[in-house]
Protein backbone atom coordinates (compact mmCIF):
# COMPACT_ATOMS: atom_id res chain seq x y z
CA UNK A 1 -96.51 138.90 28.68
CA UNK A 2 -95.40 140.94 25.57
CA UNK A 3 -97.35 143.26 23.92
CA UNK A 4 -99.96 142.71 21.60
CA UNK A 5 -98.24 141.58 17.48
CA UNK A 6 -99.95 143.04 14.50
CA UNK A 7 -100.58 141.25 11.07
CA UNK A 8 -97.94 141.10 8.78
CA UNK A 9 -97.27 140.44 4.95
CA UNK A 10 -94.14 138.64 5.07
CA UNK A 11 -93.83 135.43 3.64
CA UNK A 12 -91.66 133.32 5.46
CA UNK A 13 -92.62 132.93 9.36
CA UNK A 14 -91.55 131.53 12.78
CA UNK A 15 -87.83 130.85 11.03
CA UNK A 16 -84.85 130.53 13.09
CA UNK A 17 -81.50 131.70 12.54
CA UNK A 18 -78.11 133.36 13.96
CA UNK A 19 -77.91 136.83 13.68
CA UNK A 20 -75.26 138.93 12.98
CA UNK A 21 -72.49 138.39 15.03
CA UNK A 22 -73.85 134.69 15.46
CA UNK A 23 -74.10 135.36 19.53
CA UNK A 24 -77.38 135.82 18.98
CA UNK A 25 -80.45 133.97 17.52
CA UNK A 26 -83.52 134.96 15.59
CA UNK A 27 -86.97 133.85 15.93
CA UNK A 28 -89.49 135.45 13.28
CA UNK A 29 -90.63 136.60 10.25
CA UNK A 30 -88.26 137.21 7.47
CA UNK A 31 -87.86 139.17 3.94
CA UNK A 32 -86.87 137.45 0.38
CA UNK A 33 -83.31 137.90 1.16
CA UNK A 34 -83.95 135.94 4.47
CA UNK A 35 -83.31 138.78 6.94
CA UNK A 36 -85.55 139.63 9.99
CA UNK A 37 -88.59 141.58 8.81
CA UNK A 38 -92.17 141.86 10.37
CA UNK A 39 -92.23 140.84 13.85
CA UNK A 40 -89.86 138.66 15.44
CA UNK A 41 -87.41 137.90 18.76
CA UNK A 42 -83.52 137.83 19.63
CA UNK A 43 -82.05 135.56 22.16
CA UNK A 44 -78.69 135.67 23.97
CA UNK A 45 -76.69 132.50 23.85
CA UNK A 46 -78.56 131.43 27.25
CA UNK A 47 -82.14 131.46 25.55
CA UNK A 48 -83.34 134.78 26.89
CA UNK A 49 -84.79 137.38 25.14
CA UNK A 50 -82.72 140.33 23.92
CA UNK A 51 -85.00 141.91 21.71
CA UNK A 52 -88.54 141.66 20.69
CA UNK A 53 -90.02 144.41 18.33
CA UNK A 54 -90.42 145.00 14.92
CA UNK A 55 -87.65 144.84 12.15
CA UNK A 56 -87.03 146.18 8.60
CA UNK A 57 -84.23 144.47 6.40
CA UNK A 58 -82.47 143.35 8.78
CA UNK A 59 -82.46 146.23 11.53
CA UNK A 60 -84.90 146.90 14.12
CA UNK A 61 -87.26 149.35 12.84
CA UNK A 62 -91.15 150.10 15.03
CA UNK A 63 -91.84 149.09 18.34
CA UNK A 64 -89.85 146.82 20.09
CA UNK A 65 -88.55 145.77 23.34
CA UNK A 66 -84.48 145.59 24.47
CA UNK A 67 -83.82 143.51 28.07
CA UNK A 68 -79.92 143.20 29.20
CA UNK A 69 -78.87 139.58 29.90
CA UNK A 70 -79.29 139.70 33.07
CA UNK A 71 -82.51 141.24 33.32
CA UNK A 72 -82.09 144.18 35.41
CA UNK A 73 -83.61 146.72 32.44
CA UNK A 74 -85.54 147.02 29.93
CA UNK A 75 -86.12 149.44 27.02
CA UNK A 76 -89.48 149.83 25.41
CA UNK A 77 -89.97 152.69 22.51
CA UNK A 78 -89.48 152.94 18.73
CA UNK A 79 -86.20 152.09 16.82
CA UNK A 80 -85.56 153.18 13.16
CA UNK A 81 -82.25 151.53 11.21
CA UNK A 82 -80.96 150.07 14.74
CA UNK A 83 -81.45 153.39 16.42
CA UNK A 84 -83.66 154.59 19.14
CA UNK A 85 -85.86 157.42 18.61
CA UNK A 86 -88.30 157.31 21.50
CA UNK A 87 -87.88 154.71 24.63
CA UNK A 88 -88.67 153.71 27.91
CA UNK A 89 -85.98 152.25 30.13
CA UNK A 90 -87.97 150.27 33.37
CA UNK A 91 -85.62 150.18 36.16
CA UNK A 92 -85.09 147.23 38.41
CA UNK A 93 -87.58 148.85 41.27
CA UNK A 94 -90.51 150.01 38.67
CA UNK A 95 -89.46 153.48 38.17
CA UNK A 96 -89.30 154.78 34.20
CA UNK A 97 -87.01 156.76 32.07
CA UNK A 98 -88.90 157.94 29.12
CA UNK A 99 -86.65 159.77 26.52
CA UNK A 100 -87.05 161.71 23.21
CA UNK A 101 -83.35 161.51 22.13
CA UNK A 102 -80.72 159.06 21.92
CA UNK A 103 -77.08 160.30 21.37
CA UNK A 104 -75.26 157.68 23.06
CA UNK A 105 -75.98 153.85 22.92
CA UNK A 106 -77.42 152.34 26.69
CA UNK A 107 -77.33 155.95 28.46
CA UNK A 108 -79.91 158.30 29.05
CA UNK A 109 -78.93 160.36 27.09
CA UNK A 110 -80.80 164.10 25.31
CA UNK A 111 -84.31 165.43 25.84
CA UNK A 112 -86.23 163.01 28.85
CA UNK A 113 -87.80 162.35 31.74
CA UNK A 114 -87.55 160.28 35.33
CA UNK A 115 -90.33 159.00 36.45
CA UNK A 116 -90.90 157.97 40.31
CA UNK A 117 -94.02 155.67 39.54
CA UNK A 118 -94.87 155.10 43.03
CA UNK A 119 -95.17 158.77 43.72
CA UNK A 120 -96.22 160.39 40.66
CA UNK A 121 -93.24 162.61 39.79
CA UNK A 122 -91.27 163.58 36.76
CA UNK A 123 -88.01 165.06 36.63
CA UNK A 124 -87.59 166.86 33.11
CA UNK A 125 -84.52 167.60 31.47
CA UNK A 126 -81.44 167.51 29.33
CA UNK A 127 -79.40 164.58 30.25
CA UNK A 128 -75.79 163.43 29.97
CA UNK A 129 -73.60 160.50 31.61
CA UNK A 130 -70.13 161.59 33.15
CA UNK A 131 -68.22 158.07 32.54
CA UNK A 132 -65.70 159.50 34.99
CA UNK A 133 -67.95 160.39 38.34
CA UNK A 134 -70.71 157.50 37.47
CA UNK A 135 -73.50 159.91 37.69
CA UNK A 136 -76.19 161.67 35.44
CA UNK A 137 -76.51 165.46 34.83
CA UNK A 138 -79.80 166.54 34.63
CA UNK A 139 -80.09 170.38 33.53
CA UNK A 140 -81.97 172.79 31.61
CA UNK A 141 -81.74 176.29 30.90
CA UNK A 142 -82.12 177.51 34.54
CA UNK A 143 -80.51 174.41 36.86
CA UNK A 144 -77.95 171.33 36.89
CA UNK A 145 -78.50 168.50 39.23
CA UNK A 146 -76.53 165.43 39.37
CA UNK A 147 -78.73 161.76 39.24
CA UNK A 148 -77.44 158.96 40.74
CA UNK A 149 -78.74 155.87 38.90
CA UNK A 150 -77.84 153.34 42.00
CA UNK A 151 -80.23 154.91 44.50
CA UNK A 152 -82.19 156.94 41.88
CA UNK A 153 -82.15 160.17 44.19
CA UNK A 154 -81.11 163.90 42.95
CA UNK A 155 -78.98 166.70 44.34
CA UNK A 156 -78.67 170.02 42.87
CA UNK A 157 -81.59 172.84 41.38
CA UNK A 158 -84.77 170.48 39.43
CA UNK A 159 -87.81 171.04 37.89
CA UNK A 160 -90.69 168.59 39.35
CA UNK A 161 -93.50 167.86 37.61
CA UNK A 162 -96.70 165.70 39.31
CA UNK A 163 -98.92 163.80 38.30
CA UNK A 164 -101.86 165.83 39.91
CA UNK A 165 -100.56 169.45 38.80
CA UNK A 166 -98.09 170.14 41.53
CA UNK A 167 -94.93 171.37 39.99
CA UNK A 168 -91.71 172.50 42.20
CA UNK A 169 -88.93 174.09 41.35
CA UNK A 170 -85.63 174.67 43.66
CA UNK A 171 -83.09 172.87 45.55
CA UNK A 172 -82.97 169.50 46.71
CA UNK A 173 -80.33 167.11 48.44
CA UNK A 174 -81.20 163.40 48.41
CA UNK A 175 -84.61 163.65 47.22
CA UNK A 176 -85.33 166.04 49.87
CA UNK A 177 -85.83 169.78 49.22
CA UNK A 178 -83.55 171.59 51.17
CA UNK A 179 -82.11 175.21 50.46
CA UNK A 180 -84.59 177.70 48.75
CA UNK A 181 -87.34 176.66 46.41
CA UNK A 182 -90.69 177.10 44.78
CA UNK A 183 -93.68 174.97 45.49
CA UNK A 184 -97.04 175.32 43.72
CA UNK A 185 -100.58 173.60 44.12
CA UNK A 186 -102.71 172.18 41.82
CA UNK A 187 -105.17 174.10 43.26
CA UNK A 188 -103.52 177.79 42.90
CA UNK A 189 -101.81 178.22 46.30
CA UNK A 190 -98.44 179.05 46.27
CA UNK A 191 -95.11 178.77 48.33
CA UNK A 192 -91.19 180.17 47.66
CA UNK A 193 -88.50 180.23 50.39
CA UNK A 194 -86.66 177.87 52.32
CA UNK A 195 -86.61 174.44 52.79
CA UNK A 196 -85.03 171.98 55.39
CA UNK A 197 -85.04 168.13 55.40
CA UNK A 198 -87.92 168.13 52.98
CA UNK A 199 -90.31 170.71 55.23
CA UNK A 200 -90.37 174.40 54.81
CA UNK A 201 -88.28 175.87 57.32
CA UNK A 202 -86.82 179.53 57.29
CA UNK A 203 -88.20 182.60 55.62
CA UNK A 204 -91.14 182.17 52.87
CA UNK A 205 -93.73 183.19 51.56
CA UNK A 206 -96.82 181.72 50.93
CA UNK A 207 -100.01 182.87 48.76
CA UNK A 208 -103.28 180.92 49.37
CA UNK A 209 -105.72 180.42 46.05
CA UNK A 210 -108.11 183.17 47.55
CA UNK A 211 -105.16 185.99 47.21
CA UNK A 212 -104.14 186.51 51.04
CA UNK A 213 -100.58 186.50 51.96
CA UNK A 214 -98.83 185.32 54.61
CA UNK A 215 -94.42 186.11 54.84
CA UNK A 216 -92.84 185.24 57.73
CA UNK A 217 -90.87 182.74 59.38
CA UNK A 218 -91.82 178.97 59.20
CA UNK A 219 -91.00 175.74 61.35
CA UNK A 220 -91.87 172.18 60.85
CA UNK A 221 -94.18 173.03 57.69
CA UNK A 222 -95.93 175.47 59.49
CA UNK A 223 -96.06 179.47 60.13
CA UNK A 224 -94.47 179.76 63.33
CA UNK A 225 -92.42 182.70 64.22
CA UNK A 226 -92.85 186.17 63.61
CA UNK A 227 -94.90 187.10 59.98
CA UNK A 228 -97.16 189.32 58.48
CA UNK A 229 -100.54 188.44 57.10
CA UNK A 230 -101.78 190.56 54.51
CA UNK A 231 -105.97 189.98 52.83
CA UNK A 232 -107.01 190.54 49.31
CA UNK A 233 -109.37 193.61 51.10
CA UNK A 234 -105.67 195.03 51.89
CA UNK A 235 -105.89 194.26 55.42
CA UNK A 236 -103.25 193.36 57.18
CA UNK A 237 -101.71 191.80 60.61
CA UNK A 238 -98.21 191.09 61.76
CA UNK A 239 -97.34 189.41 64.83
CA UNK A 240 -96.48 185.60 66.04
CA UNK A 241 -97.65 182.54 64.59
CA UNK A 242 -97.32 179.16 66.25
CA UNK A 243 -98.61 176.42 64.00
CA UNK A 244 -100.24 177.91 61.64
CA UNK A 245 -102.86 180.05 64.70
CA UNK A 246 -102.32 183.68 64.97
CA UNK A 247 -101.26 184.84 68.70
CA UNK A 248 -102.86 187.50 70.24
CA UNK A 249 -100.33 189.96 70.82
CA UNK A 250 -98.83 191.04 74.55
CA UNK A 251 -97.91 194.48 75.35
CA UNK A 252 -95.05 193.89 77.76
CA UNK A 253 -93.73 190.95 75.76
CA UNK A 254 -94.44 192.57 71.88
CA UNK A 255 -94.00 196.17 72.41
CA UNK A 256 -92.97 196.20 68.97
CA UNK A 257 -96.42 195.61 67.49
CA UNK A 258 -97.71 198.41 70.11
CA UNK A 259 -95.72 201.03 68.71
CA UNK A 260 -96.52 200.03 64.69
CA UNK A 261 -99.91 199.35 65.12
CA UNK A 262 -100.91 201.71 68.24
């Protein structure tokens, strides 16, 4: 199902004829010089739909949707004089790239976004297609990652952006963050250090919403390991965590925290 068609004051309606390079054929509305102009559809040489949008003149001009021949994208978003100004590309498994520039013809290419529908997540950037390597470059004025359009997954430094607020920042390898990174919360906590396979693993710090600090070591997504926990009040405790439960400390075995805290 297409999207909705406003009125229109052209005269001539529902005309067909070949367009352009005569490959193609035109379904629509049409000016007094018979080109396209109002609302209207292209179709490739096999009777599927191209195009169907809006044209001006003779060139696509307003809203309008662009599907390849063999149907494995489509581009929604606003053309003026043939050229696309703002667009959606739907990929073959749902997901969306929504950009605000187009420098290069059937590439993602300027100011946009990635979207992973089924999670919620936006990748925002600069993007540019390396013909050689096959393979986006996502960057801004901080990171570069590399996109691969085939398995839509990322490696490299990216900005995340959810749906719900959650926004990290860092490195990830196949989707997964891995190296150091920030994470933060919708709901104000907070999380930088590293990452492993997607979990935080290694050295980080996190800060809950009510101001108390934890640093230490971390396994499996949780504090485990040796880390100090520090209060808004300015108390503080340092000695082993095992998932995320404080240990109460042993003199022969932690003489350590004896001698700073006797």
């Amino acid at each position: 199902m297409f999207f909705f068609r406003k009125k229109s004051s052209c005269k001539k309606k529902n005309t067909i004829l070949k367009y352009r390079n005569r490959k193609l054929k035109y379904n629509g509305e049409l000016n007094e010089k018979r080109e396209p102009n109002g609302f209207g559809t292209l179709y490739y040489k096999n009777g599927k739909i191209k195009y169907q949008g809006y044209f001006k003149n003779g060139k696509k001009n307003g809203y309008g949707k662009s599907f390849w021949i063999y149907g494995k994208k489509i581009f929604q978003g606003y053309w003026e004089e043939d050229k696309k100004k703002k667009y959606i590309e739907i990929t073959k498994s749902g997901n969306q790239f929504i950009g605000y520039e187009v420098k290069e013809m059937d590439r993602w290419t300027g100011y946009g976004e990635y979207y992973w529908k089924d999670i919620g997540v936006r990748l925002k950037g600069y993007w540019e297609w390396d013909h050689k390597k096959q393979y986006y470059l996502c960057s801004n004025k901080y990171y570069t990652c590399i996109f691969n359009p085939k398995n839509e997954r990322c490696d490299g430094v990216v900005s995340l952006y959810w749906d719900n607020g959650d926004f990290y920042e860092g490195e990830v390898k196949n989707n997964e963050y891995q190296g150091v990174g920030e994470y933060r919360w919708n709901d104000g906590d907070f999380y930088i250090g590293k990452w492993k396979n997607g979990v935080r693993e290694g050295e980080g710090l996190y800060e809950f919403k009510n101001r108390d600090v934890y640093n230490g070591e971390w396994k499996k997504d949780r504090m485990n390991g040796y880390g100090h926990f520090f209060t808004e009040e300015g108390d503080s405790i340092y000695g082993e965590w095992k998932d995320d439960i404080y240990q109460e400390p042993n003199e022969k075995k932690n003489w350590f925290y004896t001698f700073l805290f006797s």
